[in-house]
N, C-alpha and C. Protein backbone atom coordinates (compact mmCIF):
# COMPACT_ATOMS: atom_id res chain seq x y z
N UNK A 1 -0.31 31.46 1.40
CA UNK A 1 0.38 30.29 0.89
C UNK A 1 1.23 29.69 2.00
N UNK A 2 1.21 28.43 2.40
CA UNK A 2 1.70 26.94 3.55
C UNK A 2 3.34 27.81 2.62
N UNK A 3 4.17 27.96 3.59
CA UNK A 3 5.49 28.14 3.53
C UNK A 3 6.09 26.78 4.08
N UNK A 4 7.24 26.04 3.37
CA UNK A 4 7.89 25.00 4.25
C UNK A 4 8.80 25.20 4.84
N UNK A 5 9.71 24.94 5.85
CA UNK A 5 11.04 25.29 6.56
C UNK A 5 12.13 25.10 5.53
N UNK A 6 13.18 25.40 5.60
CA UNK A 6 14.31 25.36 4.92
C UNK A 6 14.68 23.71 5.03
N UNK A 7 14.77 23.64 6.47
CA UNK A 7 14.57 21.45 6.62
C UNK A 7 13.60 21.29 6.02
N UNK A 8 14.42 20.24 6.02
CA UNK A 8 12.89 19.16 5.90
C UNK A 8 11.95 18.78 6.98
N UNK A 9 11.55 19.60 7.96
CA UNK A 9 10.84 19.30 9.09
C UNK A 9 9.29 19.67 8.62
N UNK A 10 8.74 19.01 9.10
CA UNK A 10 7.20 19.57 9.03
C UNK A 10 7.00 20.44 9.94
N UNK A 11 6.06 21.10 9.54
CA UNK A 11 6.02 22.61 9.85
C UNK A 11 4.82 22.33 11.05
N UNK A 12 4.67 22.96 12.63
CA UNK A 12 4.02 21.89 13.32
C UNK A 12 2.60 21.89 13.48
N UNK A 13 2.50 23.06 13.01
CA UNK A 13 0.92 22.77 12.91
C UNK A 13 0.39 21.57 12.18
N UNK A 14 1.04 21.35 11.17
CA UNK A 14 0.71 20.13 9.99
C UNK A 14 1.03 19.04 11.44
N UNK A 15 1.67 18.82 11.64
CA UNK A 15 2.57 17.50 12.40
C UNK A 15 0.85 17.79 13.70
N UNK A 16 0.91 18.79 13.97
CA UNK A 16 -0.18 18.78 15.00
C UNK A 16 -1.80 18.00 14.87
N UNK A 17 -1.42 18.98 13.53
CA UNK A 17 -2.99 17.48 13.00
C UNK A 17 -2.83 16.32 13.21
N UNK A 18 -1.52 15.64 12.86
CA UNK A 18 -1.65 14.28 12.46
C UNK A 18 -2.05 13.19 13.65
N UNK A 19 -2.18 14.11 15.00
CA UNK A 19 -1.96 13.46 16.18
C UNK A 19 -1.88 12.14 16.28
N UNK A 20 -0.28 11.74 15.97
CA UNK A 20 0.53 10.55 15.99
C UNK A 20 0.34 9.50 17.00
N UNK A 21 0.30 8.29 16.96
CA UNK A 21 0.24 7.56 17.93
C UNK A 21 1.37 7.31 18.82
N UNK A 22 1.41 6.97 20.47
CA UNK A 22 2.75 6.57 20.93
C UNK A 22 3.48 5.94 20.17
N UNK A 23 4.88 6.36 19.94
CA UNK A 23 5.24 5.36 19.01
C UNK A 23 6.25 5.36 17.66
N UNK A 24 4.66 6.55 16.92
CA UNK A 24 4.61 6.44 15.50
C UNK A 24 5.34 8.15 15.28
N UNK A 25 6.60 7.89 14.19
CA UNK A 25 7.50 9.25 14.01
C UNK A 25 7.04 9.19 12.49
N UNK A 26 7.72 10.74 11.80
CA UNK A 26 7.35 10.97 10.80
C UNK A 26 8.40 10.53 9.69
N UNK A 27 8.24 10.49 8.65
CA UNK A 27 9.15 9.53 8.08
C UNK A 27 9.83 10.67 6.59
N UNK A 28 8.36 10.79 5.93
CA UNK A 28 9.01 12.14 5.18
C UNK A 28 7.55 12.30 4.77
N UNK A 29 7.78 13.80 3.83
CA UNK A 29 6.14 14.80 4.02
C UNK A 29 6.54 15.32 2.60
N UNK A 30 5.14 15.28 2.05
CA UNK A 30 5.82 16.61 0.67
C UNK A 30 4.43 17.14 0.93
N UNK A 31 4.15 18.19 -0.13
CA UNK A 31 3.24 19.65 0.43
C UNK A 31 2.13 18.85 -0.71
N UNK A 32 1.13 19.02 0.06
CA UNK A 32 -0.03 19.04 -1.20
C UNK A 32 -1.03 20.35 -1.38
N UNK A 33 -1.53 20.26 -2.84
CA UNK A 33 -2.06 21.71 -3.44
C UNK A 33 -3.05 22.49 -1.74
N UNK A 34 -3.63 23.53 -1.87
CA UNK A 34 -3.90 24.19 -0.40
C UNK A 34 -3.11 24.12 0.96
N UNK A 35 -3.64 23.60 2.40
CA UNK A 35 -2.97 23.78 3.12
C UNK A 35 -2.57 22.26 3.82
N UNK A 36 -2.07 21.40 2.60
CA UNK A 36 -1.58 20.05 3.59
C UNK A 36 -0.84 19.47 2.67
N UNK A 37 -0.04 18.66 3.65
CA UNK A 37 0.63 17.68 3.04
C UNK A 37 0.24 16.31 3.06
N UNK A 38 0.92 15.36 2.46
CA UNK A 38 1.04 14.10 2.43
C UNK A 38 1.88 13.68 3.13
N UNK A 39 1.88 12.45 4.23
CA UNK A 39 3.36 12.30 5.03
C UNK A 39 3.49 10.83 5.17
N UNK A 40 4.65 10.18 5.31
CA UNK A 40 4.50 9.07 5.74
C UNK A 40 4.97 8.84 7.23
N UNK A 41 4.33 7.81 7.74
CA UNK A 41 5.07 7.85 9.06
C UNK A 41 5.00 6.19 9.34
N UNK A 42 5.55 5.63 10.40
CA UNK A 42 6.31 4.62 10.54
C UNK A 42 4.69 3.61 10.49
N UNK A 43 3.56 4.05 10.80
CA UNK A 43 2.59 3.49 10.69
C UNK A 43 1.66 3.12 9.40
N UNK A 44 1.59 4.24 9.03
CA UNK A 44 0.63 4.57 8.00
C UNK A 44 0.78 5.83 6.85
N UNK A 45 0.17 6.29 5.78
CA UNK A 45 0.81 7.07 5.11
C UNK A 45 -0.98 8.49 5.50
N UNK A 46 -0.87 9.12 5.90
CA UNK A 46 -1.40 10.27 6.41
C UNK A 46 -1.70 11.43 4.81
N UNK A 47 -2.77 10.99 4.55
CA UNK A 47 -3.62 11.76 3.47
C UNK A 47 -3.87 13.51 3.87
N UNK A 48 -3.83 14.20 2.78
CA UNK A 48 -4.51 15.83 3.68
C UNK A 48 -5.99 15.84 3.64
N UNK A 49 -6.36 14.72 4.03
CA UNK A 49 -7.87 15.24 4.16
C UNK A 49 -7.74 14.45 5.76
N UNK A 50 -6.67 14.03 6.26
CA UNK A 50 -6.58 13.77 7.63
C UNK A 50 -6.43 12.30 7.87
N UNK A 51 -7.44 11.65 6.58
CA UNK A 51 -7.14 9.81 6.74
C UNK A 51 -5.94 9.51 6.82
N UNK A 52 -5.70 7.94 7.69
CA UNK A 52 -4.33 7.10 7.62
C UNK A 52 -4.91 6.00 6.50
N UNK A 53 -4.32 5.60 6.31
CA UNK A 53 -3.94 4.23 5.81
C UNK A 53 -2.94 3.69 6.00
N UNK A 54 -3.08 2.94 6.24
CA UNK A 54 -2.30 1.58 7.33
C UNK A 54 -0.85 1.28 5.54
N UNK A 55 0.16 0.74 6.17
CA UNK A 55 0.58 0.28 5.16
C UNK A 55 0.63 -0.58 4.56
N UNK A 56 -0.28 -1.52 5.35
CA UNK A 56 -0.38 -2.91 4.94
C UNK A 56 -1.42 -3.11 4.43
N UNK A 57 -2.09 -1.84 3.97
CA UNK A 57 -3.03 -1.86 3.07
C UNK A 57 -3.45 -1.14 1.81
N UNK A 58 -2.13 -0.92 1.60
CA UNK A 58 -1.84 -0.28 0.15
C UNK A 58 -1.60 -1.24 -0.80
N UNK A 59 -2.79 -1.93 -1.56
CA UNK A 59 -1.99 -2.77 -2.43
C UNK A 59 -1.03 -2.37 -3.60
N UNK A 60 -1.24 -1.03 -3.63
CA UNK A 60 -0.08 -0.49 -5.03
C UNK A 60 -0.22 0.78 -5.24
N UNK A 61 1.08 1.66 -5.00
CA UNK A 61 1.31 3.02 -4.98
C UNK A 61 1.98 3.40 -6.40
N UNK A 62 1.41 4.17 -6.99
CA UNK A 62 2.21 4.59 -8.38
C UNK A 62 1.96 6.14 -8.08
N UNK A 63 3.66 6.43 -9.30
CA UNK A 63 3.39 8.23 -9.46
C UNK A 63 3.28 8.36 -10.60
N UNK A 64 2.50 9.72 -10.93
CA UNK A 64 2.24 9.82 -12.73
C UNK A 64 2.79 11.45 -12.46
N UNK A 65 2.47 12.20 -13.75
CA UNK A 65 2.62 13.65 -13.34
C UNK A 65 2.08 14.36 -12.72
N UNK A 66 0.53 14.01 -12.19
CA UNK A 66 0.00 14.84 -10.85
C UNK A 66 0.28 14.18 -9.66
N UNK A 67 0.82 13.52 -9.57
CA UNK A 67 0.92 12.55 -8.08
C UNK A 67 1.15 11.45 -7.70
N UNK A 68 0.53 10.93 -6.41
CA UNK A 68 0.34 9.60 -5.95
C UNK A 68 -0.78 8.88 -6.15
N UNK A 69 -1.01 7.84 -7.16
CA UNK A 69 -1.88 6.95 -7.37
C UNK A 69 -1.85 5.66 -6.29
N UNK A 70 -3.24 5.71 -5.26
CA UNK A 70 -3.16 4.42 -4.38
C UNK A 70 -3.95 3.65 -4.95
N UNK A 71 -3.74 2.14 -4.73
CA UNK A 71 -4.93 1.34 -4.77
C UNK A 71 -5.06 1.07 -3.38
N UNK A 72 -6.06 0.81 -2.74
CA UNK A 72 -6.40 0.43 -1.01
C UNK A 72 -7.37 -0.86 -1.03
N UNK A 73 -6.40 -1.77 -0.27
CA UNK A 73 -7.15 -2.94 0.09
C UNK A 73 -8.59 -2.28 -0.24
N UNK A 74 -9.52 -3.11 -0.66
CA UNK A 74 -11.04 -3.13 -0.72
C UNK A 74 -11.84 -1.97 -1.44
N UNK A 75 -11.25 -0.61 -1.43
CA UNK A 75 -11.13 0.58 -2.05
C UNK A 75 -11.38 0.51 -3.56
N UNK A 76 -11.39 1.96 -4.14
CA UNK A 76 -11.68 2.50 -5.55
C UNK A 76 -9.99 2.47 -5.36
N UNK A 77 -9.70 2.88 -6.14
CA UNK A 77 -8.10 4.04 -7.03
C UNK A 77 -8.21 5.52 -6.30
N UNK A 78 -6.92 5.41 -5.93
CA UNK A 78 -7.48 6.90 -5.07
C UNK A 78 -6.32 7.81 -5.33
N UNK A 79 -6.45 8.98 -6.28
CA UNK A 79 -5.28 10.00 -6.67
C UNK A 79 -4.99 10.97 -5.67
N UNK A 80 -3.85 10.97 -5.34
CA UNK A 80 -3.71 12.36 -4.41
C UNK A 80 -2.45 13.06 -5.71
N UNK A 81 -3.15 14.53 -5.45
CA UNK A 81 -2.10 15.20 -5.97
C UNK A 81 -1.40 15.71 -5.08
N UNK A 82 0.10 15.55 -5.82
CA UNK A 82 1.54 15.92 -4.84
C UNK A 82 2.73 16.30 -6.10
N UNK A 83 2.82 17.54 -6.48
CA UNK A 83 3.19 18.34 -7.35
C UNK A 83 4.62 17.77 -7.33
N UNK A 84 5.47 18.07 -6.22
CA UNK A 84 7.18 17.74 -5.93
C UNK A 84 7.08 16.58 -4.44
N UNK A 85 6.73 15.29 -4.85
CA UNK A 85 7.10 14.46 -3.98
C UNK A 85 8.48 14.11 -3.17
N UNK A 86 9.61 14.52 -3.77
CA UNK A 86 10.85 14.42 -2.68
C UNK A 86 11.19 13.35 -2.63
N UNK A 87 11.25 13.17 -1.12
CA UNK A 87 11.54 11.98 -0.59
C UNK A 87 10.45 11.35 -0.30
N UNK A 88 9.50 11.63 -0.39
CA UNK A 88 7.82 10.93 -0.02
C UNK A 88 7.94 9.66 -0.68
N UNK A 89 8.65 10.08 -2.45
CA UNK A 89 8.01 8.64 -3.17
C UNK A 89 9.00 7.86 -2.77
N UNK A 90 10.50 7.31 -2.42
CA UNK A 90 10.82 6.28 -1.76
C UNK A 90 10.33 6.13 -0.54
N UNK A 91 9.92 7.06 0.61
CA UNK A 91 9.15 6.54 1.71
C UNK A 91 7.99 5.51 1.28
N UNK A 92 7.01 5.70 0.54
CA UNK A 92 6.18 5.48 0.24
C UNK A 92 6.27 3.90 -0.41
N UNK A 93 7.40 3.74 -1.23
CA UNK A 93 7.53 2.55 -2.04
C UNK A 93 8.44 1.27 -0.86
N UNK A 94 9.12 2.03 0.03
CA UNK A 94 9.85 1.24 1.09
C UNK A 94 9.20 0.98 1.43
N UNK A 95 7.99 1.96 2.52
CA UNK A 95 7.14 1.27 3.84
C UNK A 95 5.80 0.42 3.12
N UNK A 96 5.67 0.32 1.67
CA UNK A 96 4.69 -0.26 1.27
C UNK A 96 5.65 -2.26 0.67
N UNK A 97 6.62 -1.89 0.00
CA UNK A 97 7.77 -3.15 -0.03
C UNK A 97 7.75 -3.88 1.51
N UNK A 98 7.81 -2.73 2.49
CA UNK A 98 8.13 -3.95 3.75
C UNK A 98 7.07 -4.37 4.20
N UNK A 99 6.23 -4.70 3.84
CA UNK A 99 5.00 -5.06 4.65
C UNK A 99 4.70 -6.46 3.64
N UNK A 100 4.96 -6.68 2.75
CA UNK A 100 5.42 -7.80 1.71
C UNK A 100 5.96 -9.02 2.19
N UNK A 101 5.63 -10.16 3.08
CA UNK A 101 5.59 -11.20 3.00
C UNK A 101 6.22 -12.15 2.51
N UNK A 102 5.09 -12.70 1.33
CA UNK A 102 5.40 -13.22 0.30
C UNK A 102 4.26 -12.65 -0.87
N UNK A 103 4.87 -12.69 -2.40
CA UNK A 103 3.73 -12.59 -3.14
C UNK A 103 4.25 -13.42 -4.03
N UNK A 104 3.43 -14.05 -4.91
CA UNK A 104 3.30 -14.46 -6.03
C UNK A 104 2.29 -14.45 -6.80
N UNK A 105 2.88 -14.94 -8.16
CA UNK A 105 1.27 -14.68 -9.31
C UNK A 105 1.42 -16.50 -9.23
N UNK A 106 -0.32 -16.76 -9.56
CA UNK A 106 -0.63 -18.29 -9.84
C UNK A 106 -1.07 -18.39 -11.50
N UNK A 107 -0.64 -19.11 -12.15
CA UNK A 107 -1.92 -18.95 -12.95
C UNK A 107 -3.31 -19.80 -12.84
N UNK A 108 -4.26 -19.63 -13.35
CA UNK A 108 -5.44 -20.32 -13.05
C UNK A 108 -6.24 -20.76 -14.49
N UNK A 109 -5.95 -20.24 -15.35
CA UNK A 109 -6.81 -20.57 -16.35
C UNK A 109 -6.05 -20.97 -17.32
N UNK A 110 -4.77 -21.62 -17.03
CA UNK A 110 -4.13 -22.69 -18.34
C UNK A 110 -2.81 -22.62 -17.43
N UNK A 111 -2.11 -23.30 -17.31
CA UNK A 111 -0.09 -24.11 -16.73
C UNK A 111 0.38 -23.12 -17.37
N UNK A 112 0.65 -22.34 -17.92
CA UNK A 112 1.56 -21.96 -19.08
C UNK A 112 1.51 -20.44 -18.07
N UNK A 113 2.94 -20.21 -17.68
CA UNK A 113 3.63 -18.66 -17.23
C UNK A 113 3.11 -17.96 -17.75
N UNK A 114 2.48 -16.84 -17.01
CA UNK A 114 1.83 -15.07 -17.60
C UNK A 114 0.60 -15.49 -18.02
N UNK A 115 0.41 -16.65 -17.77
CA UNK A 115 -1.46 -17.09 -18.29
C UNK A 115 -2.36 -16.14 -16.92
N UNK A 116 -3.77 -15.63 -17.34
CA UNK A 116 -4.63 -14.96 -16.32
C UNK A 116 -4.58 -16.14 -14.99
N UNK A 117 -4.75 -15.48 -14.26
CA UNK A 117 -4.55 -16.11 -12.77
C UNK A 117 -4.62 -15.07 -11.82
N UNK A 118 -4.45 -15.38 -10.57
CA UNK A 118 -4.32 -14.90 -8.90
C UNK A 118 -2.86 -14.21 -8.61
N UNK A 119 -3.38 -13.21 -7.88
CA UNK A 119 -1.66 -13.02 -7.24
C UNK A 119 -2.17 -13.06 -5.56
N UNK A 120 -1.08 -13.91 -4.91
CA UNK A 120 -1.52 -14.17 -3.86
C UNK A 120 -0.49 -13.36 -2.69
N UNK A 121 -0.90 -13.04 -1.77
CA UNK A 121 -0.29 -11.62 -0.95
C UNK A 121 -0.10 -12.29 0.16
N UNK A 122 0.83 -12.49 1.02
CA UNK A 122 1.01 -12.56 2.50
C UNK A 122 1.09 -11.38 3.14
N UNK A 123 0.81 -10.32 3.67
CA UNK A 123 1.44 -8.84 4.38
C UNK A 123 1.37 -8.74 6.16
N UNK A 124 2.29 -8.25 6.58
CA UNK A 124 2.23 -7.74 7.88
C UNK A 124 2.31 -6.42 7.67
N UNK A 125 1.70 -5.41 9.26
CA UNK A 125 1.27 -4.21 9.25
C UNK A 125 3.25 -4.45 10.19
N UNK A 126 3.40 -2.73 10.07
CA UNK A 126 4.66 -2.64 10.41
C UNK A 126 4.99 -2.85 11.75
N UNK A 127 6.19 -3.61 12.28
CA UNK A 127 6.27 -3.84 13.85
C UNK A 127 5.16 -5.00 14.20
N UNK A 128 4.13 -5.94 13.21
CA UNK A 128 3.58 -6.72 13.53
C UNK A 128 3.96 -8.13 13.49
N UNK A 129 3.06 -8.79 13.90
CA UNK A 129 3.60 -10.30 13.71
C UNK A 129 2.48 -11.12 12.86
N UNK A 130 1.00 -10.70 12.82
CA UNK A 130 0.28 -11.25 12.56
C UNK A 130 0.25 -11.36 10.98
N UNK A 131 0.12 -12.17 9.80
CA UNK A 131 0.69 -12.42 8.93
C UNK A 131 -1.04 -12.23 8.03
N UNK A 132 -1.38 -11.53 7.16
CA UNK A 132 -2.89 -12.03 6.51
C UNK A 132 -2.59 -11.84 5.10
N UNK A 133 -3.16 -12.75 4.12
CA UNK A 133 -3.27 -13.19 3.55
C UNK A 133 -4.06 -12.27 2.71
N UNK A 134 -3.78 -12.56 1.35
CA UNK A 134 -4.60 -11.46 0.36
C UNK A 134 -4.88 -11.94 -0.69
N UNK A 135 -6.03 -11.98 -2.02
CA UNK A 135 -5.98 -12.65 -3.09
C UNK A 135 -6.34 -11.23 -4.25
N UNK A 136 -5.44 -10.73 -5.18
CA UNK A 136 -6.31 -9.94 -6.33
C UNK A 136 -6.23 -10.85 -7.85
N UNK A 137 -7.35 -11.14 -8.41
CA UNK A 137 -7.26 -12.10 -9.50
C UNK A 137 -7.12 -10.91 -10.38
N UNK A 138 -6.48 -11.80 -11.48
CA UNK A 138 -6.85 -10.79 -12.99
C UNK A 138 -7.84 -10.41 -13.28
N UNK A 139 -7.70 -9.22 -14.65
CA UNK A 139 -8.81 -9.63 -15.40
C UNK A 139 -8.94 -10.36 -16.58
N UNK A 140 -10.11 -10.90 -16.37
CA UNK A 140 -10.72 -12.09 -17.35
C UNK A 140 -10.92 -13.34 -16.30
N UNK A 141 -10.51 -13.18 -15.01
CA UNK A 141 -10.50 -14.26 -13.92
C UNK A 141 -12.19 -13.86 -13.50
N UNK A 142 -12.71 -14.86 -13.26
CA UNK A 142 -14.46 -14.93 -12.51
C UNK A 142 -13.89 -15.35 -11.44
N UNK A 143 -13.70 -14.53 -10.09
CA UNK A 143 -13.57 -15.06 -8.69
C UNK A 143 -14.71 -15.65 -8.14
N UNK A 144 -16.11 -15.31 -8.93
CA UNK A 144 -16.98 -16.25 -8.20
C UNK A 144 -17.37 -17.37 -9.26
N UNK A 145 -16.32 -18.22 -9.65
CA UNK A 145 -16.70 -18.97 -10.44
C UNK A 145 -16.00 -20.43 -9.63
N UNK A 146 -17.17 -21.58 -8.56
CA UNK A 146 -16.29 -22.08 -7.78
C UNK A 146 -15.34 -22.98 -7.92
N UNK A 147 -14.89 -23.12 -9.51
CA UNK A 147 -13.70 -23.90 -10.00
C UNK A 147 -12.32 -23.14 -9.90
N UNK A 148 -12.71 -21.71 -9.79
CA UNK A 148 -11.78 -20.62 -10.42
C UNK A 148 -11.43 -20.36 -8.34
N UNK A 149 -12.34 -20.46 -7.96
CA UNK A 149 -12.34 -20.23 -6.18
C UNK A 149 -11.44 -21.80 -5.71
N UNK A 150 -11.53 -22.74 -6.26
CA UNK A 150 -11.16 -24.08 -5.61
C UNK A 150 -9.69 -23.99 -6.05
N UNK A 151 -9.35 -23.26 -7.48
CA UNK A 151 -8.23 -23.53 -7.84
C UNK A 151 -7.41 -22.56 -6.74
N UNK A 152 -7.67 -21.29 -6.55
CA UNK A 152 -7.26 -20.55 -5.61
C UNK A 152 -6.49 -20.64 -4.61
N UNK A 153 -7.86 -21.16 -3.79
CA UNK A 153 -7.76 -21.86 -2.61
C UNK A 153 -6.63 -23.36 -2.29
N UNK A 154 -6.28 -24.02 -3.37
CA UNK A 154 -5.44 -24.58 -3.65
C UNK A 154 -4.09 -23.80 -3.79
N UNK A 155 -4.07 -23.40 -4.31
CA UNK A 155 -2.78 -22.55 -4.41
C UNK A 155 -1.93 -22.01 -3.39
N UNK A 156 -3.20 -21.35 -3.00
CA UNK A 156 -3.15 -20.81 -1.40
C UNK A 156 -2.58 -21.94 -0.33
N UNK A 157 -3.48 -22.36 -0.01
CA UNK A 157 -2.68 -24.00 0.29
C UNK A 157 -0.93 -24.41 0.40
N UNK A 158 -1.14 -24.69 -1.13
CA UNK A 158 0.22 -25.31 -1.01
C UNK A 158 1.19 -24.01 -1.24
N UNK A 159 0.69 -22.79 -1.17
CA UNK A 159 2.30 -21.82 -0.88
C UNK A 159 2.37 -21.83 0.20
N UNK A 160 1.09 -21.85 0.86
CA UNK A 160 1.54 -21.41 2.72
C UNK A 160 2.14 -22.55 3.10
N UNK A 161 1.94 -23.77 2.63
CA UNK A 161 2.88 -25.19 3.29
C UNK A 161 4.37 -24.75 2.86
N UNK A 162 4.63 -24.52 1.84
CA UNK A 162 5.61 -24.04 1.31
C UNK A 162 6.67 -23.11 1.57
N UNK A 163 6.21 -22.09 2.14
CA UNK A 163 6.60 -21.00 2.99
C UNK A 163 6.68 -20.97 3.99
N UNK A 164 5.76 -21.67 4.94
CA UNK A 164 5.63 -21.85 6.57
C UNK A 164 5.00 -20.33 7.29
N UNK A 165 4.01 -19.96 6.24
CA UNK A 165 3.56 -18.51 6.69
C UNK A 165 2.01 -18.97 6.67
């Protein structure tokens, strides 16, 4: 059984895997079931099966009672179990908040607030400058429907005039 230090330090073999980029420090770690943890670090949030994910590509981190629920840009739903998250789950909800832009919801299929529509994403990756743009529609929204695409794209439009992003 993975023993942890009395700190909160990662223990270095774990830290040894992660082989960090120049740069990139560890931010906080909780233990996952066998021999790994989950960690975040100033880059990306470091899975125990060894993947990063960038943070600017988490569209939405939730915890339930087994864990960390991701959604990932382009991705399925991806559960990691993490029994006693710690300090992981504000790491996790900060470095995924700062990469946040701008967002808003549009609606698209009637004027009227909380009607089905777009939520439209501005994000930067951390320490970046380059600004990209994101669209997840509801459901009941047809994204390939090209009235439902024009209205969008409109939207899109006039927030970025709006914002200057």
């Amino acid at each position: 059984m993975l023993r942890w230090p009395r700190r909160n330090t990662l223990p270095a073999d774990l830290r040894d895997r992660l082989r960090l980029r120049r740069g990139e420090r560890v931010i906080a770690h909780a233990p996952a079931p066998g021999h790994g943890a989950v960690v975040a670090t100033t880059a990306s949030l470091r899975l125990p099966d060894g993947r990063a994910v960038p943070w600017e590509r988490v569209e939405r981190a939730r915890w339930d009672d087994q864990g960390l629920v991701l959604t990932v840009e382009g991705e399925a739903e991806l559960a990691v179990a993490v029994p006693e998250p710690g300090p992981l789950a504000e790491a996790v909800f900060e470095r995924v908040t700062a990469t946040i832009v701008v967002s808003t919801h549009v609606p698209l299929l009637s004027a009227e607030e909380g009607a089905p529509g777009v939520r439209l994403v501005a994000r930067r990756a951390p320490g970046g400058t380059e600004v990209v743009w994101g669209t997840r529609y509801d459901e009941g929204v047809d994204p390939g429907s090209p009235e439902i695409r024009e209205r969008a794209a409109r939207a899109l439009a006039a927030l970025r005039e709006q914002t200057g992003v």
